[in-house]
PDB file of N, CA and C in Angstrom:
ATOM      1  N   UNK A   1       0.850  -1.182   0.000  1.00  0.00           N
ATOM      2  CA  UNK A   1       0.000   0.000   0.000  1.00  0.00           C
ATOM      3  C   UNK A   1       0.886   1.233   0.000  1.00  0.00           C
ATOM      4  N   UNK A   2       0.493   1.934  -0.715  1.00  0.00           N
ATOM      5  CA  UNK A   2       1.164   3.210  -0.755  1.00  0.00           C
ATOM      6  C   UNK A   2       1.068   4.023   0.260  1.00  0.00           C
ATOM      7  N   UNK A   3       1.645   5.725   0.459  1.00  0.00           N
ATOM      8  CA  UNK A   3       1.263   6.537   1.243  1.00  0.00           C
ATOM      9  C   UNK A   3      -0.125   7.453   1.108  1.00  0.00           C
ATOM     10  N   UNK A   4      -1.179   7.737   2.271  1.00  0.00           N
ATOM     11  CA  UNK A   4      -2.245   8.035   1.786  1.00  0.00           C
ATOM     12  C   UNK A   4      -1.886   9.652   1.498  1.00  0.00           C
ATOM     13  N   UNK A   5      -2.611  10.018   0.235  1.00  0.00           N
ATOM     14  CA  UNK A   5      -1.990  11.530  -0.298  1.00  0.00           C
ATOM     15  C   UNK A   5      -2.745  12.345   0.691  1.00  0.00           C
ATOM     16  N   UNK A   6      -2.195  13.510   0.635  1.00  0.00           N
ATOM     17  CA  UNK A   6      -2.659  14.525   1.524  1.00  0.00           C
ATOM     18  C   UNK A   6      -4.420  14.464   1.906  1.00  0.00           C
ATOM     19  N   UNK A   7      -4.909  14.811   3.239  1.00  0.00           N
ATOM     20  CA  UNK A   7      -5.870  14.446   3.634  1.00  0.00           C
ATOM     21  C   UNK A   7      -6.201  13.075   3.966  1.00  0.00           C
ATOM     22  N   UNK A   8      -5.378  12.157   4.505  1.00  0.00           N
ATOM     23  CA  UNK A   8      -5.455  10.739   4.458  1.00  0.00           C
ATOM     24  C   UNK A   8      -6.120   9.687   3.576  1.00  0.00           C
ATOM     25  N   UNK A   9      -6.541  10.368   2.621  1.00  0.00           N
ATOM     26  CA  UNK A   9      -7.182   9.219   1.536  1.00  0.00           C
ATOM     27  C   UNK A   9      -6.384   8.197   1.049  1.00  0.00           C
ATOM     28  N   UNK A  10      -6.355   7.196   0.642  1.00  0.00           N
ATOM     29  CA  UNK A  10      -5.549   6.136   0.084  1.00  0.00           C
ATOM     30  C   UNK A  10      -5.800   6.810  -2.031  1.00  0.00           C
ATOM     31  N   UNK A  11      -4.899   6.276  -2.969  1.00  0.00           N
ATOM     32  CA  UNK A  11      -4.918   6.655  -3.673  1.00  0.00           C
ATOM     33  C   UNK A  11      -6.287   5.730  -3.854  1.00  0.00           C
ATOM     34  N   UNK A  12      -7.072   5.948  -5.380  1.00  0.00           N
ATOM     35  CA  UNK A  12      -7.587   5.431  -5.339  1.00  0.00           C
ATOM     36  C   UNK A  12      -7.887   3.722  -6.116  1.00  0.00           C
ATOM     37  N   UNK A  13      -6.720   3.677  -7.097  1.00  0.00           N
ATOM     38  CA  UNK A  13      -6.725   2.547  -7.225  1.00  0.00           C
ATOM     39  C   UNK A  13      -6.572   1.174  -6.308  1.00  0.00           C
ATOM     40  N   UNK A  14      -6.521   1.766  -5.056  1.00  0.00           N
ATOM     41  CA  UNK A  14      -6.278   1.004  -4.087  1.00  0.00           C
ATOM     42  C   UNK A  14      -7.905   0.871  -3.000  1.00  0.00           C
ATOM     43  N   UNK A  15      -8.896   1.706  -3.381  1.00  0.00           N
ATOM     44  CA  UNK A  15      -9.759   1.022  -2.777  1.00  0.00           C
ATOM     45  C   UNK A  15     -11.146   0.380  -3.283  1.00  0.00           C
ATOM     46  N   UNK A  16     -11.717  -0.680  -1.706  1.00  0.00           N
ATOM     47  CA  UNK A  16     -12.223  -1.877  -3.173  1.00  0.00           C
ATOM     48  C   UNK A  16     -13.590  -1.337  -4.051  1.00  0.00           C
ATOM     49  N   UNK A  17     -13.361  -2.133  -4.692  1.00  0.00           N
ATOM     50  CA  UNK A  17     -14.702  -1.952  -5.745  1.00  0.00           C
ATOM     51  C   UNK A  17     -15.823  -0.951  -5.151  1.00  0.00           C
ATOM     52  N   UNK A  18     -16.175  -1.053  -4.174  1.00  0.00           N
ATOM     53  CA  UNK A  18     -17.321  -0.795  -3.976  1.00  0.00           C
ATOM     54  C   UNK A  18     -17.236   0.799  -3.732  1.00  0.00           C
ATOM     55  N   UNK A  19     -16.014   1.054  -2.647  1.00  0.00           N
ATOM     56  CA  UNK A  19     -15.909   2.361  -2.648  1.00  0.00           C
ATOM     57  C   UNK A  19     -14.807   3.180  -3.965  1.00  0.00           C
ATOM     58  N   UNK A  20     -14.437   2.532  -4.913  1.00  0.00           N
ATOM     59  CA  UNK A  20     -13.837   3.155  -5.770  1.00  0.00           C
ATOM     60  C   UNK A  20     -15.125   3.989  -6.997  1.00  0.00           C
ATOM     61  N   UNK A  21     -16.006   3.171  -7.088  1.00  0.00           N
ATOM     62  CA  UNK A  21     -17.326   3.577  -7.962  1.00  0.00           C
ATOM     63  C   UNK A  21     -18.135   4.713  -7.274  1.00  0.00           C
ATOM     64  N   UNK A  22     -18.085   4.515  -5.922  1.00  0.00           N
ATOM     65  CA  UNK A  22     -18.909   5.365  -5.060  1.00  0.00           C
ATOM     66  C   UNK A  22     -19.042   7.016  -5.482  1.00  0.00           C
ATOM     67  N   UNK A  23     -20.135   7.762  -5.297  1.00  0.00           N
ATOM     68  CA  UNK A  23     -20.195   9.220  -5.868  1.00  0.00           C
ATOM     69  C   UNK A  23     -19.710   9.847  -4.900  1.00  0.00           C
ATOM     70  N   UNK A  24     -18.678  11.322  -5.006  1.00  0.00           N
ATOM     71  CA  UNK A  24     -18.602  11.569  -3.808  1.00  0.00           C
ATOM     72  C   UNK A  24     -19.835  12.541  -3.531  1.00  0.00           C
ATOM     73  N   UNK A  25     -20.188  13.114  -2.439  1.00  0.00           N
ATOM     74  CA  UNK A  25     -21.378  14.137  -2.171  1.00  0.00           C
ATOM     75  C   UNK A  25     -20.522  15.500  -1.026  1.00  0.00           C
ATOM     76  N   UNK A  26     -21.254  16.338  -1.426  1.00  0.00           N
ATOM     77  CA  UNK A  26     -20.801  17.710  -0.451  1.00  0.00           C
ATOM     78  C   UNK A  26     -21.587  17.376   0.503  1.00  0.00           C
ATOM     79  N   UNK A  27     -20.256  17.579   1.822  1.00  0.00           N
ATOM     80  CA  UNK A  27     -21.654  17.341   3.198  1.00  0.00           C
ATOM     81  C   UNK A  27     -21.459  18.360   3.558  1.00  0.00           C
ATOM     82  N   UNK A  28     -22.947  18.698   4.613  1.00  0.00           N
ATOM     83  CA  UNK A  28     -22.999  20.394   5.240  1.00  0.00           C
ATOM     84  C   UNK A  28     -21.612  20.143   6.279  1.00  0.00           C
ATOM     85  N   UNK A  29     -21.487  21.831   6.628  1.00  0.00           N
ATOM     86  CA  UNK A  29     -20.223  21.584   7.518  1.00  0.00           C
ATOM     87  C   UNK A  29     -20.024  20.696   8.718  1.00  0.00           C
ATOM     88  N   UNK A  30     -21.242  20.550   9.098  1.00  0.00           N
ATOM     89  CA  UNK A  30     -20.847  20.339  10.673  1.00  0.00           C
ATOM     90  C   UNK A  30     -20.596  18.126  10.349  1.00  0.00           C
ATOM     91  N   UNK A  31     -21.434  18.061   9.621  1.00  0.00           N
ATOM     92  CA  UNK A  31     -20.535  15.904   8.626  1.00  0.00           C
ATOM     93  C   UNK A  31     -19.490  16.487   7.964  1.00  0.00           C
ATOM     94  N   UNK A  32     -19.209  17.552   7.665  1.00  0.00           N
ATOM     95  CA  UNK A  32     -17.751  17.939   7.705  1.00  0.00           C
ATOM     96  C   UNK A  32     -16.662  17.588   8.909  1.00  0.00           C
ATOM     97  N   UNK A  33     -16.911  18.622   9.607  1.00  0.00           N
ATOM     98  CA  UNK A  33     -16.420  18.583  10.671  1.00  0.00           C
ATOM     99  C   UNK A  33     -16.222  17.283  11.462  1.00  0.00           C
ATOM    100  N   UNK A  34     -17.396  16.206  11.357  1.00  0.00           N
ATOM    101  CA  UNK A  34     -17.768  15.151  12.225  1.00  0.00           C
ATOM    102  C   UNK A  34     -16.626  14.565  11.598  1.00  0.00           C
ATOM    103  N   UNK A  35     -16.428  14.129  10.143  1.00  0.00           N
ATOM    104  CA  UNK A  35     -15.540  13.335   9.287  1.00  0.00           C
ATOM    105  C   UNK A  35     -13.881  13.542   9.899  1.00  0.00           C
ATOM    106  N   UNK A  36     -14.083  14.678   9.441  1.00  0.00           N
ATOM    107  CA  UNK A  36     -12.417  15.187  10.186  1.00  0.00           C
ATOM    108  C   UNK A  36     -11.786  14.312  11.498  1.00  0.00           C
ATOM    109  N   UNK A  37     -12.988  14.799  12.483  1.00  0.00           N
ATOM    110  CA  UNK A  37     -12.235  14.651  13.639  1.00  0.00           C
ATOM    111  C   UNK A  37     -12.430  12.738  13.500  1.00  0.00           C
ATOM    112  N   UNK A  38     -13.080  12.430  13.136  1.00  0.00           N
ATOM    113  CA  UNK A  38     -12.823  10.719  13.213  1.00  0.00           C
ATOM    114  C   UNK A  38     -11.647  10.705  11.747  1.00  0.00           C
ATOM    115  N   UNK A  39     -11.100  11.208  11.299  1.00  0.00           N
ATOM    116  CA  UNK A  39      -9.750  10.750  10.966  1.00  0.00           C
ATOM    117  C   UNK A  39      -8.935  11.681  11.634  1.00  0.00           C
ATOM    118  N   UNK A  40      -9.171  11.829  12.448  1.00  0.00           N
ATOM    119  CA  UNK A  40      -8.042  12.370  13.297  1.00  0.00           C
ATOM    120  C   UNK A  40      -8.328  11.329  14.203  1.00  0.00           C
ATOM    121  N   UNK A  41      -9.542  10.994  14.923  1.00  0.00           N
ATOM    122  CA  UNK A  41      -8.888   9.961  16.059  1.00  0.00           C
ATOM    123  C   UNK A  41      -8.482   8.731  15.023  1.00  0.00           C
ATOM    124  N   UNK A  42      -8.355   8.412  14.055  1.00  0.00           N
ATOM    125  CA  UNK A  42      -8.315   6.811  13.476  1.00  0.00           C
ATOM    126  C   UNK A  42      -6.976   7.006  12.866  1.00  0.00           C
ATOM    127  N   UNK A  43      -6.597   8.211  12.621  1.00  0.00           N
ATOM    128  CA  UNK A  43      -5.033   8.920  12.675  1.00  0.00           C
ATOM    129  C   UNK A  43      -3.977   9.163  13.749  1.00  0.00           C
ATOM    130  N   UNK A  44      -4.758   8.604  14.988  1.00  0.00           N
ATOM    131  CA  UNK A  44      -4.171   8.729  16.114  1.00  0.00           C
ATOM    132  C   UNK A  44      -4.286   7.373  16.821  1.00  0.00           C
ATOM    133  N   UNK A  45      -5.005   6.682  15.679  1.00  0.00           N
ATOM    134  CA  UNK A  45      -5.047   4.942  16.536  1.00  0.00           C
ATOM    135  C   UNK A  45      -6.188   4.242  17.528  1.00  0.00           C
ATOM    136  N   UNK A  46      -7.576   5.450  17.214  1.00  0.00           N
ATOM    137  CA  UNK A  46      -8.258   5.362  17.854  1.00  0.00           C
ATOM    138  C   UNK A  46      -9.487   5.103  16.346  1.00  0.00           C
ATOM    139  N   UNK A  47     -10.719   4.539  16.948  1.00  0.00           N
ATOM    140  CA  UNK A  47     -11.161   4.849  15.719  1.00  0.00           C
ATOM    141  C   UNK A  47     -12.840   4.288  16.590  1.00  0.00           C
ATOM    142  N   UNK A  48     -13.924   4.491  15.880  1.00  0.00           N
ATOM    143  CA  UNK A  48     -15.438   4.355  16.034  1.00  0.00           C
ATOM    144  C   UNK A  48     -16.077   3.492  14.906  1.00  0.00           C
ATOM    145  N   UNK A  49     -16.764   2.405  15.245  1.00  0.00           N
ATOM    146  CA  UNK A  49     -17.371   1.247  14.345  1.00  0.00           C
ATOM    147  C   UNK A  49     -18.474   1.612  14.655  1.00  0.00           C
ATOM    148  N   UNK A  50     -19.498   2.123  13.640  1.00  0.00           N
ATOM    149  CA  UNK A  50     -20.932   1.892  13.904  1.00  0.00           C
ATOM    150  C   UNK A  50     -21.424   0.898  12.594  1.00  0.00           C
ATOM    151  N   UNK A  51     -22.427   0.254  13.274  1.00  0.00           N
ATOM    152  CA  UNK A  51     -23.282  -1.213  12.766  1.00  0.00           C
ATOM    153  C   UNK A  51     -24.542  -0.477  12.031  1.00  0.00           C
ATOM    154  N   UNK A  52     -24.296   0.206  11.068  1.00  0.00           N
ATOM    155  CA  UNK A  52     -25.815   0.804  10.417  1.00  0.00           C
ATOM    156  C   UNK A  52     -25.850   2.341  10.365  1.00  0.00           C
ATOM    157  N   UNK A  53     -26.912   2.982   9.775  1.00  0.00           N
ATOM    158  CA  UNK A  53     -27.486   3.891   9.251  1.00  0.00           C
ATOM    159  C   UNK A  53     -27.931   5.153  11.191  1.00  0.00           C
ATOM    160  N   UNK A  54     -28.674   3.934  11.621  1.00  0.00           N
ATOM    161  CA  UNK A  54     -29.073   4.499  13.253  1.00  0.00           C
ATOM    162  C   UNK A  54     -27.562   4.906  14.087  1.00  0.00           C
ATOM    163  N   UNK A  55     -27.186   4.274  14.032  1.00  0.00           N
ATOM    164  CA  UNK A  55     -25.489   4.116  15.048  1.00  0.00           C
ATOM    165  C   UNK A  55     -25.044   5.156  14.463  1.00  0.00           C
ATOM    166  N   UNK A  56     -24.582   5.156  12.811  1.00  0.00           N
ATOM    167  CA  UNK A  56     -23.805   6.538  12.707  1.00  0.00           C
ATOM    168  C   UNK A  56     -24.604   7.886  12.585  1.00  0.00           C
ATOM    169  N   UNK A  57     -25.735   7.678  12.692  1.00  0.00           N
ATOM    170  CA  UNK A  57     -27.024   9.229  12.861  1.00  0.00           C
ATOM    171  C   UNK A  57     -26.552   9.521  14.215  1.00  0.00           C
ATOM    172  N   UNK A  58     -26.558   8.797  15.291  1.00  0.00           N
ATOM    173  CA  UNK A  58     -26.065   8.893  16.652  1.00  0.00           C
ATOM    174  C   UNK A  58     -24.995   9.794  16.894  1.00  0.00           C
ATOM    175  N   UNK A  59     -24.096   9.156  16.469  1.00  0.00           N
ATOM    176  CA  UNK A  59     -22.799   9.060  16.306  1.00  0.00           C
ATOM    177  C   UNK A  59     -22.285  10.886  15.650  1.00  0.00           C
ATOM    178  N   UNK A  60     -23.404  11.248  14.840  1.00  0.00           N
ATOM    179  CA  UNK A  60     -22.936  12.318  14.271  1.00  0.00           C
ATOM    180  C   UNK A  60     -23.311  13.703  15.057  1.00  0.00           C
ATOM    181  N   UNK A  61     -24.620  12.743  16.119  1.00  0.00           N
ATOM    182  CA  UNK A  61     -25.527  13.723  16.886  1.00  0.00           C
ATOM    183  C   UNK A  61     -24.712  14.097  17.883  1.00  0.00           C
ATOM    184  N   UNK A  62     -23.970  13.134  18.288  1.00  0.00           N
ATOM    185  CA  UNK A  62     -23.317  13.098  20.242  1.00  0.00           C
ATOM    186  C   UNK A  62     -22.056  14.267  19.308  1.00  0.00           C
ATOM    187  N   UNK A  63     -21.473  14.377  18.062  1.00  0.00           N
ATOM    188  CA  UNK A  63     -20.432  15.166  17.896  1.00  0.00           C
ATOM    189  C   UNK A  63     -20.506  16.303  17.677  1.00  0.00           C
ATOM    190  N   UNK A  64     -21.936  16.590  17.229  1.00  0.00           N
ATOM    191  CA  UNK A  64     -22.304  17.912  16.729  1.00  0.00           C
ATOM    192  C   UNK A  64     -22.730  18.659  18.809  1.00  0.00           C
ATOM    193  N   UNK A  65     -23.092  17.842  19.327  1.00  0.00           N
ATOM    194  CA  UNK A  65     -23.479  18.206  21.178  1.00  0.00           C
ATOM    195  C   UNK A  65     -22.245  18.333  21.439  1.00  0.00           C
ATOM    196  N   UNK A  66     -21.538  17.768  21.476  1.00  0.00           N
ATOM    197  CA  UNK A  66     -20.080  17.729  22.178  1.00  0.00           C
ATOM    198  C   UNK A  66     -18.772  18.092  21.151  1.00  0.00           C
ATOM    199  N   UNK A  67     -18.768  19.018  20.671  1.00  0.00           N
ATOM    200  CA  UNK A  67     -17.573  19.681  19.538  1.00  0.00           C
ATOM    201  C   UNK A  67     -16.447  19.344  19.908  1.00  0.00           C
ATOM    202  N   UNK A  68     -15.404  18.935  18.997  1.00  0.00           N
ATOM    203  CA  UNK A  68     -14.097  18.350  19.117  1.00  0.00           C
ATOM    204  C   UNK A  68     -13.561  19.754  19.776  1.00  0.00           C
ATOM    205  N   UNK A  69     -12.669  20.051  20.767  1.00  0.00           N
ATOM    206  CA  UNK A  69     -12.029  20.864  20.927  1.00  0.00           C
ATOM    207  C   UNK A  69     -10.936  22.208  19.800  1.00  0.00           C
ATOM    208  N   UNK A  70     -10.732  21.276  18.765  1.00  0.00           N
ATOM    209  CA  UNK A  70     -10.165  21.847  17.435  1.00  0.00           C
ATOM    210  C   UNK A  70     -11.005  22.525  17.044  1.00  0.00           C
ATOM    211  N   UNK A  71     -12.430  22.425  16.965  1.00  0.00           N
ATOM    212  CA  UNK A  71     -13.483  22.685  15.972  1.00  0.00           C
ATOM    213  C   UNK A  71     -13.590  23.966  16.548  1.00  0.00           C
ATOM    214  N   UNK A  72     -13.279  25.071  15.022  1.00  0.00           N
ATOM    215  CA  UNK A  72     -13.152  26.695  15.093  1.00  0.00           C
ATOM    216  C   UNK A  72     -14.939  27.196  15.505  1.00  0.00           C
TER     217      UNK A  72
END
């Protein structure tokens, strides 16, 4: 595997099928923001598994209540 290019993405011939076809979409800022800071913790060796659609709605709710400390 190569090095992931700036912004931690992997190039993309390297990911699988499913997410290489995938569209990308503009998210409002704050699934902006949410995205970031989970590659920053999964950049730091930490990382969050949610099982579904409900888990990561959650997941985006508890971050938008509780703002990463970074977040301007």
């Amino acid at each position: 595997m190569t090095q992931p290019q700036p912004g931690g993405w992997p190039d993309e011939r390297e990911l699988p099928r499913l997410l290489a076809d995938a569209e990308e979409i503009d998210a409002d800022p704050g699934t902006e923001r949410a995205i970031d800071e989970a590659l920053d913790d999964y950049a730091a060796g930490r990382f969050i598994r949610c099982h579904g659609e409900d888990e990561f709605d959650a997941l985006l709710a508890s971050l938008a209540a509780h703002p990463h400390p970074r977040a301007g």
